[in-house]
C-alpha atoms as a PDB file:
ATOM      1  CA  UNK A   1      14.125 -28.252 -98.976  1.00  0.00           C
ATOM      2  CA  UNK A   2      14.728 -28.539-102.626  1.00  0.00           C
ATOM      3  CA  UNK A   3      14.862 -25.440-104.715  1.00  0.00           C
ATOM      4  CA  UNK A   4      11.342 -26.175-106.317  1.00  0.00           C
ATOM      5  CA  UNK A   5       9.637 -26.424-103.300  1.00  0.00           C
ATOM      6  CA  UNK A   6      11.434 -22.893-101.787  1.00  0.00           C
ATOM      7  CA  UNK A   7       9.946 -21.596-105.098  1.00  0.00           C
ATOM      8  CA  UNK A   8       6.508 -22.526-104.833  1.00  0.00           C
ATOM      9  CA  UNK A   9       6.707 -21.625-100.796  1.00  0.00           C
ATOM     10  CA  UNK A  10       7.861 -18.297-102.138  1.00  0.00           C
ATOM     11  CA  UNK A  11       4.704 -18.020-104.713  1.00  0.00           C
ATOM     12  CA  UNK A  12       2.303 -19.097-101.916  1.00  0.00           C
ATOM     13  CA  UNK A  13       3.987 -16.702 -99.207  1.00  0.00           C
ATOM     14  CA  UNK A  14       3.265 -13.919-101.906  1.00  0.00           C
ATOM     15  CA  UNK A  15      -0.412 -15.041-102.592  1.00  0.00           C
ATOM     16  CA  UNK A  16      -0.949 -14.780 -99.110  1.00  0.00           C
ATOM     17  CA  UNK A  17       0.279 -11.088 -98.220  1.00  0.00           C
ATOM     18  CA  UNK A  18      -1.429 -10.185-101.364  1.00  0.00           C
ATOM     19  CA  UNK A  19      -4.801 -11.300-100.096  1.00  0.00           C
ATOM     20  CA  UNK A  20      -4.058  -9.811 -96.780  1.00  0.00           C
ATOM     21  CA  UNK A  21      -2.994  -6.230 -98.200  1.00  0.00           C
ATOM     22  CA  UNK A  22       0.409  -5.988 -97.490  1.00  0.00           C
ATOM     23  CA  UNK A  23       2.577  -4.178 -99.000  1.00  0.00           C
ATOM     24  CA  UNK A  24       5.237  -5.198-101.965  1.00  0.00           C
ATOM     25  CA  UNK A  25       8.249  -4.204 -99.771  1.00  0.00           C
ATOM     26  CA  UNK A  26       7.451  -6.515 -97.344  1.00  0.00           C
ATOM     27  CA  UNK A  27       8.784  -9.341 -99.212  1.00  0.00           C
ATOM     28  CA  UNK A  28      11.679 -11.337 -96.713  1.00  0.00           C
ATOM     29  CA  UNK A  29      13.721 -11.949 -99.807  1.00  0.00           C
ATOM     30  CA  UNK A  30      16.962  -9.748-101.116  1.00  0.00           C
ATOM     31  CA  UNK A  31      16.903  -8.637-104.683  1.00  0.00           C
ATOM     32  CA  UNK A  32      18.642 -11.023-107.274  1.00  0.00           C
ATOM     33  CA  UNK A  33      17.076 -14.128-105.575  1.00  0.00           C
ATOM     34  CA  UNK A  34      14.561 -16.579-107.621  1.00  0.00           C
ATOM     35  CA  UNK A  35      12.609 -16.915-104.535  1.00  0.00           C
ATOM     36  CA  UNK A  36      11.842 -12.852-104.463  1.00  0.00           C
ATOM     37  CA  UNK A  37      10.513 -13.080-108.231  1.00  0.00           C
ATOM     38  CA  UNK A  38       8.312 -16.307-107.197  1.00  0.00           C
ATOM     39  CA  UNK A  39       7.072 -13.856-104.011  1.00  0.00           C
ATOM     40  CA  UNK A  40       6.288 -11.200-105.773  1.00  0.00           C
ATOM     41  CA  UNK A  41       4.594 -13.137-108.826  1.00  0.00           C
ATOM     42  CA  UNK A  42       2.356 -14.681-106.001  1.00  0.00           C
ATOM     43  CA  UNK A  43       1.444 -11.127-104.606  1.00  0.00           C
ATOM     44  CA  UNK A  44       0.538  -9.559-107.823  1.00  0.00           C
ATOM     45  CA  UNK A  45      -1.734 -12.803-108.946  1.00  0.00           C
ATOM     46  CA  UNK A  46      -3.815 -12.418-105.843  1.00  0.00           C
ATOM     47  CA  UNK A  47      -4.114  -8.719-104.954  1.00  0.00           C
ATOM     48  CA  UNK A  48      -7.257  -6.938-105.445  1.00  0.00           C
ATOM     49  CA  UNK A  49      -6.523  -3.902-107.912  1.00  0.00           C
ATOM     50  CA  UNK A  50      -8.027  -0.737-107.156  1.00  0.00           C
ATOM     51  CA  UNK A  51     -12.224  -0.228-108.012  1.00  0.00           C
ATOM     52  CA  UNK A  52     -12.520  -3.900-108.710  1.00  0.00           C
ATOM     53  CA  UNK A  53     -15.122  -4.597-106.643  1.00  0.00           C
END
């Protein structure tokens, strides 16, 4: 797997446990690698914030 493609895995991995509520920690990748800031960007695009309903 090229590193593009882990990257956008990453992103999609993130969308996902943001849409299923999951917590931030959860995130399967150590600090100081590209894939955790890809995961996490994905999480925070798709999690509901609080009251917007």
């Amino acid at each position: 797997m090229g590193e593009r493609e882990a990257l956008v895995r990453a992103l999609d991995e993130g969308a996902d446990a943001g849409r299923e509520g999951a917590s931030v920690t959860s995130c399967p990748y150590p600090a100081g690698d590209l894939r955790r800031s890809a995961w996490v960007r994905g999480y925070a695009m798709a999690r509901q914030l609080p009251g917007a309903d």
